[in-house]
N, C-alpha and C. Protein backbone atom coordinates (compact mmCIF):
# COMPACT_ATOMS: atom_id res chain seq x y z
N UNK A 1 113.65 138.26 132.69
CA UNK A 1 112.36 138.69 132.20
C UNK A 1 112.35 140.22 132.21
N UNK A 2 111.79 140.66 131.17
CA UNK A 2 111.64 142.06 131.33
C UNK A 2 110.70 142.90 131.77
N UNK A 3 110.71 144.03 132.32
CA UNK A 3 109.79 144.72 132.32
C UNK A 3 108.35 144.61 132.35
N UNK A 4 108.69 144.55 130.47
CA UNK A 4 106.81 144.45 130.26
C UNK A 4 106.78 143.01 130.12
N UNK A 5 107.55 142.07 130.41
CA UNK A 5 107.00 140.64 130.91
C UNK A 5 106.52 140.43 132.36
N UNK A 6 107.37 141.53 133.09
CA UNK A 6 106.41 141.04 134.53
C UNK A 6 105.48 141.36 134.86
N UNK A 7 105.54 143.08 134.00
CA UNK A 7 103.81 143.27 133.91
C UNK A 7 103.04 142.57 133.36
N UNK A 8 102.81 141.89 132.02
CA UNK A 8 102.18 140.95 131.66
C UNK A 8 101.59 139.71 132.39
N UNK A 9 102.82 139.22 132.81
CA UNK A 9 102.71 138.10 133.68
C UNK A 9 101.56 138.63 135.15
N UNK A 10 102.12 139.44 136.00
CA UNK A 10 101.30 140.37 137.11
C UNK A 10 99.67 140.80 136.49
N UNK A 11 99.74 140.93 135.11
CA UNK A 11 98.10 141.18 134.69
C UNK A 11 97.51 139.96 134.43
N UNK A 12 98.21 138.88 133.92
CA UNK A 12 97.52 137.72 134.06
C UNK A 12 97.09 136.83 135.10
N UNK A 13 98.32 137.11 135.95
CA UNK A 13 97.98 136.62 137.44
C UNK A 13 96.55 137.48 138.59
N UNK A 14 96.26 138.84 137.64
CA UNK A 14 95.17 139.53 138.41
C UNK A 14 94.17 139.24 137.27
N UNK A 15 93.81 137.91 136.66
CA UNK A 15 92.60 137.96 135.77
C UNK A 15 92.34 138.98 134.20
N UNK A 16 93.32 139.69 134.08
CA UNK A 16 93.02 140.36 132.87
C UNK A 16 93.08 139.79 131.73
N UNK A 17 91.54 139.84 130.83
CA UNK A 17 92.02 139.01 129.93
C UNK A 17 93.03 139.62 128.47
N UNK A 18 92.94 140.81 128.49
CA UNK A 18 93.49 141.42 127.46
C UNK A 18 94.86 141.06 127.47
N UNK A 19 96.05 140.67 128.81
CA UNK A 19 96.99 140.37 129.05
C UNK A 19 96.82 139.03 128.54
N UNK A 20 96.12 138.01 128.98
CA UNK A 20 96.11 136.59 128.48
C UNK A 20 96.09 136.94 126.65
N UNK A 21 95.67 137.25 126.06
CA UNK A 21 95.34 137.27 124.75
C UNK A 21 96.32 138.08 124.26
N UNK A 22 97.46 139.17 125.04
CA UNK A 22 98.44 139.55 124.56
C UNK A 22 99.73 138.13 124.40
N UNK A 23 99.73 137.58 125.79
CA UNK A 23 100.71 136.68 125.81
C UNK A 23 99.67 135.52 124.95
N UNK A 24 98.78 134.82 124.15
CA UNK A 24 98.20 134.06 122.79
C UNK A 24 98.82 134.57 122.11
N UNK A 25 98.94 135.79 121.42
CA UNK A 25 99.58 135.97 120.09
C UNK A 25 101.24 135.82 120.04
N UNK A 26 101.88 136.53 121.33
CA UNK A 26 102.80 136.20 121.38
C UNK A 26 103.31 135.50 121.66
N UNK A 27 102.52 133.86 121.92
CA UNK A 27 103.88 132.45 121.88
C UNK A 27 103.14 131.75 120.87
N UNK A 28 101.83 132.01 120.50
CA UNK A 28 100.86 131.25 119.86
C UNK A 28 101.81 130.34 118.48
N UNK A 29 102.71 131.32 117.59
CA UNK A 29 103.35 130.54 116.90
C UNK A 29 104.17 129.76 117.28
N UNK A 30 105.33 130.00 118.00
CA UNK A 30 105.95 128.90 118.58
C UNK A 30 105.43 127.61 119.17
N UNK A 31 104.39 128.25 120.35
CA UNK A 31 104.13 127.03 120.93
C UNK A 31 103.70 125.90 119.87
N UNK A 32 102.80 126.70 119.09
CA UNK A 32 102.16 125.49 118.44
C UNK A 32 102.73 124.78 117.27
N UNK A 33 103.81 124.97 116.77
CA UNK A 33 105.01 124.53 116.36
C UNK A 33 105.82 123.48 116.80
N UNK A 34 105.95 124.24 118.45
CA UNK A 34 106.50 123.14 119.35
C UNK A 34 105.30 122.35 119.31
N UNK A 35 104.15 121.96 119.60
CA UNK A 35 103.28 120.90 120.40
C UNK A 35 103.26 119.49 118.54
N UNK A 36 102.96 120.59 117.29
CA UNK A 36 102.41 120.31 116.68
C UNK A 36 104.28 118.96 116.19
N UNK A 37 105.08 119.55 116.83
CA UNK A 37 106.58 118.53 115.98
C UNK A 37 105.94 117.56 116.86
N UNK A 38 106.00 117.24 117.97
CA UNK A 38 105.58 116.28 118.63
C UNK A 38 104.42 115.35 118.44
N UNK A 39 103.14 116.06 118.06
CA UNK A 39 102.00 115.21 117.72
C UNK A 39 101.85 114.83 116.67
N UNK A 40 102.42 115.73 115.28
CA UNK A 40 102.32 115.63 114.30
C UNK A 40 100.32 115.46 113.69
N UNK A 41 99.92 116.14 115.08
CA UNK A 41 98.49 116.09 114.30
C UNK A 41 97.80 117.22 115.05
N UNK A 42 96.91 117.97 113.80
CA UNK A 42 96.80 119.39 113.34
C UNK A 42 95.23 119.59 114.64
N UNK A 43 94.04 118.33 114.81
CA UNK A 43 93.45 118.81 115.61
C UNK A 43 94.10 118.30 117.17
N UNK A 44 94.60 117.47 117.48
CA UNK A 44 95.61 117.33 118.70
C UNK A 44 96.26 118.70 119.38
N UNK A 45 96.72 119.00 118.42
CA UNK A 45 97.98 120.28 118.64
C UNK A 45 96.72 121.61 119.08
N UNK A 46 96.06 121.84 118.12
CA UNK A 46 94.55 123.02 118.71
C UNK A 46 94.08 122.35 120.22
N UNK A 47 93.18 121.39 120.67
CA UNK A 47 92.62 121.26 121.32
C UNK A 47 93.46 121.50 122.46
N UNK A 48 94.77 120.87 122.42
CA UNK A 48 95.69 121.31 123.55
C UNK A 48 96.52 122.31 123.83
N UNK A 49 96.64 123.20 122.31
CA UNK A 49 96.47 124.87 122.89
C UNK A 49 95.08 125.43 123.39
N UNK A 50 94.06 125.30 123.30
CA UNK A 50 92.64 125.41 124.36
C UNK A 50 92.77 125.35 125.56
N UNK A 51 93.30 123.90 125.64
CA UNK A 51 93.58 123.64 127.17
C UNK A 51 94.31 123.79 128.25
N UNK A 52 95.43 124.28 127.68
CA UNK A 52 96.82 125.04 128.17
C UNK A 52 96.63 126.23 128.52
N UNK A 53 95.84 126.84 127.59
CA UNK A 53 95.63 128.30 127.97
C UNK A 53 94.44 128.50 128.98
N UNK A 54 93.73 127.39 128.73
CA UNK A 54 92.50 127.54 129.85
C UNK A 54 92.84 127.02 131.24
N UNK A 55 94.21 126.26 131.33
CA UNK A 55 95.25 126.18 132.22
C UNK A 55 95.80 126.81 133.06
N UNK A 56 96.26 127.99 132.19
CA UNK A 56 97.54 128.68 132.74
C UNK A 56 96.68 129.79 133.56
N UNK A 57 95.29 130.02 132.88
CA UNK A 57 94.27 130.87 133.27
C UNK A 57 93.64 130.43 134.65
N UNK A 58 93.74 129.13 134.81
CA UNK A 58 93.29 128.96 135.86
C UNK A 58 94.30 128.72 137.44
N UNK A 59 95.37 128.49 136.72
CA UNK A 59 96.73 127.95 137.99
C UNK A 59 97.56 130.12 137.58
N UNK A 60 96.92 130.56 136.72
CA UNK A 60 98.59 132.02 137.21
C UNK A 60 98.59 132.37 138.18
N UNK A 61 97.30 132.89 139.17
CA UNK A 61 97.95 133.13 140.71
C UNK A 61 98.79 132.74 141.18
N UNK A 62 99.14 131.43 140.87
CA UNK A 62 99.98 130.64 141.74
C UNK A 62 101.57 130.29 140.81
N UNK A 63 101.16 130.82 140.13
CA UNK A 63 102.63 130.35 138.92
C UNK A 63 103.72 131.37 139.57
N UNK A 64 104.74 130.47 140.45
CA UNK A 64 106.13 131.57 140.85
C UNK A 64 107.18 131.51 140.46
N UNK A 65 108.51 132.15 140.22
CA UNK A 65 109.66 131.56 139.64
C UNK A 65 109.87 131.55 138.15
N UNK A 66 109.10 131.62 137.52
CA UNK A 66 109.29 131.17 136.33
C UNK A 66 107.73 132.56 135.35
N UNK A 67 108.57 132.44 133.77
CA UNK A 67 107.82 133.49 133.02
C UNK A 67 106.59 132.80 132.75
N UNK A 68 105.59 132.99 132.39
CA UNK A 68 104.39 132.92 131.96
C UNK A 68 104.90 131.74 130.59
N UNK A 69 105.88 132.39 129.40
CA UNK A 69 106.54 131.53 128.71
C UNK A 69 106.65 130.60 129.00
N UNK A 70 107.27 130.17 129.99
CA UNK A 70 108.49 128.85 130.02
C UNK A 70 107.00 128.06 130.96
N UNK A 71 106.48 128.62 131.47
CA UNK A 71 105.66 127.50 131.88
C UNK A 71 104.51 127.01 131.01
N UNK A 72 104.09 127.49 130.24
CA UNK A 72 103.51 127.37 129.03
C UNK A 72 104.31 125.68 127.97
N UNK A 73 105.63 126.15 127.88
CA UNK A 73 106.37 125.32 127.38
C UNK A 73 106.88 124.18 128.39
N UNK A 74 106.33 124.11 129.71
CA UNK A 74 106.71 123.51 130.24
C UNK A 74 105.38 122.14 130.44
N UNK A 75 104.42 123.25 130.16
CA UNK A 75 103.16 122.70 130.71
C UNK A 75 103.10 122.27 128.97
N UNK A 76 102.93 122.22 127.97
CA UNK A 76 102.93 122.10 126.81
C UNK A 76 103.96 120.63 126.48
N UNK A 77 104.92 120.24 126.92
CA UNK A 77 105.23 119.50 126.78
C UNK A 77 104.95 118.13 127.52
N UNK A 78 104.43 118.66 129.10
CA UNK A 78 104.54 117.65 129.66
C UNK A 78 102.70 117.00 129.34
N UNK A 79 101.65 117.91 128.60
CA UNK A 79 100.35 117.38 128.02
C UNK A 79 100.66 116.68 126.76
N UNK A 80 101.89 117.27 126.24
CA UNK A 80 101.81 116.37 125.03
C UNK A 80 102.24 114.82 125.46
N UNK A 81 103.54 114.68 126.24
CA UNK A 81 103.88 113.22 126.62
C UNK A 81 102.66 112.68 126.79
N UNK A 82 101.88 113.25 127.56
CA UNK A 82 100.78 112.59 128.32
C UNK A 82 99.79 111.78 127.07
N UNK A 83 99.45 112.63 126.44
CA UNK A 83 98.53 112.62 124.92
C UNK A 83 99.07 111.79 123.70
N UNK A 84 100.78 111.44 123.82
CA UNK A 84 101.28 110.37 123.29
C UNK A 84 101.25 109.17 123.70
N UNK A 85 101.61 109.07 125.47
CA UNK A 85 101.16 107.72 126.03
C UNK A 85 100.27 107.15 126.40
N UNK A 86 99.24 108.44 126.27
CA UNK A 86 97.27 107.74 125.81
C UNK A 86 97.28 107.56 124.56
N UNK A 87 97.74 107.76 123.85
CA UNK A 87 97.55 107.40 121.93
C UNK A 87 98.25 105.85 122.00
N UNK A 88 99.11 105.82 122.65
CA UNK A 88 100.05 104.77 122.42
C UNK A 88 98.96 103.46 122.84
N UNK A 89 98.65 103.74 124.30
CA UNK A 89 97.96 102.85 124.77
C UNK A 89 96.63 102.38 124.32
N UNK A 90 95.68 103.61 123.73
CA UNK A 90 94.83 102.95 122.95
C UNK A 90 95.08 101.92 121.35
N UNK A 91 96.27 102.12 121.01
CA UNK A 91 96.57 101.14 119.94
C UNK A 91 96.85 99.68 120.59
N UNK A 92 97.50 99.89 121.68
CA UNK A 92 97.39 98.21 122.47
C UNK A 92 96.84 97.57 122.60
């Protein structure tokens, strides 16, 4: 991680929101790329970038080891499983 990723990361972990909304633009395309191959559906994929970010906002104090990124993508994948095997199950 670089530099101005640990600062980033260190401003998000002290509540700044200008840091949170720096790191939105900068994974915002990917992530939602990534969430959206998986769901293949356009309000799915939004509501759970909302919630991820209102996530990460609420657990960064505590986020160690790892970039602001990768837990994003970490946390991003493991809501989507989740949001597939509630989709699944309501068709049952």
């Amino acid at each position: 991680m670089s530099l101005d990723n640990n600062q980033l990361c260190n401003r998000i972990k002290e509540k700044d929101p200008d840091a949170l909304e720096e790191l939105y633009a900068d994974t915002e395309p990917a992530l939602y790329a990534f969430i959206y191959r998986m769901t293949k559906n356009k309000q799915d994929t939004e509501e759970m970038m909302k919630k991820l970010f209102q996530r990460l906002w609420r657990e960064a104090p505590g986020i160690q080891d790892q970039t602001m990124r990768q837990w994003l993508f970490t946390h991003a994948r493991l809501m989507t499983f989740k949001r597939l095997k509630q989709r699944v199950s309501a068709v049952s």
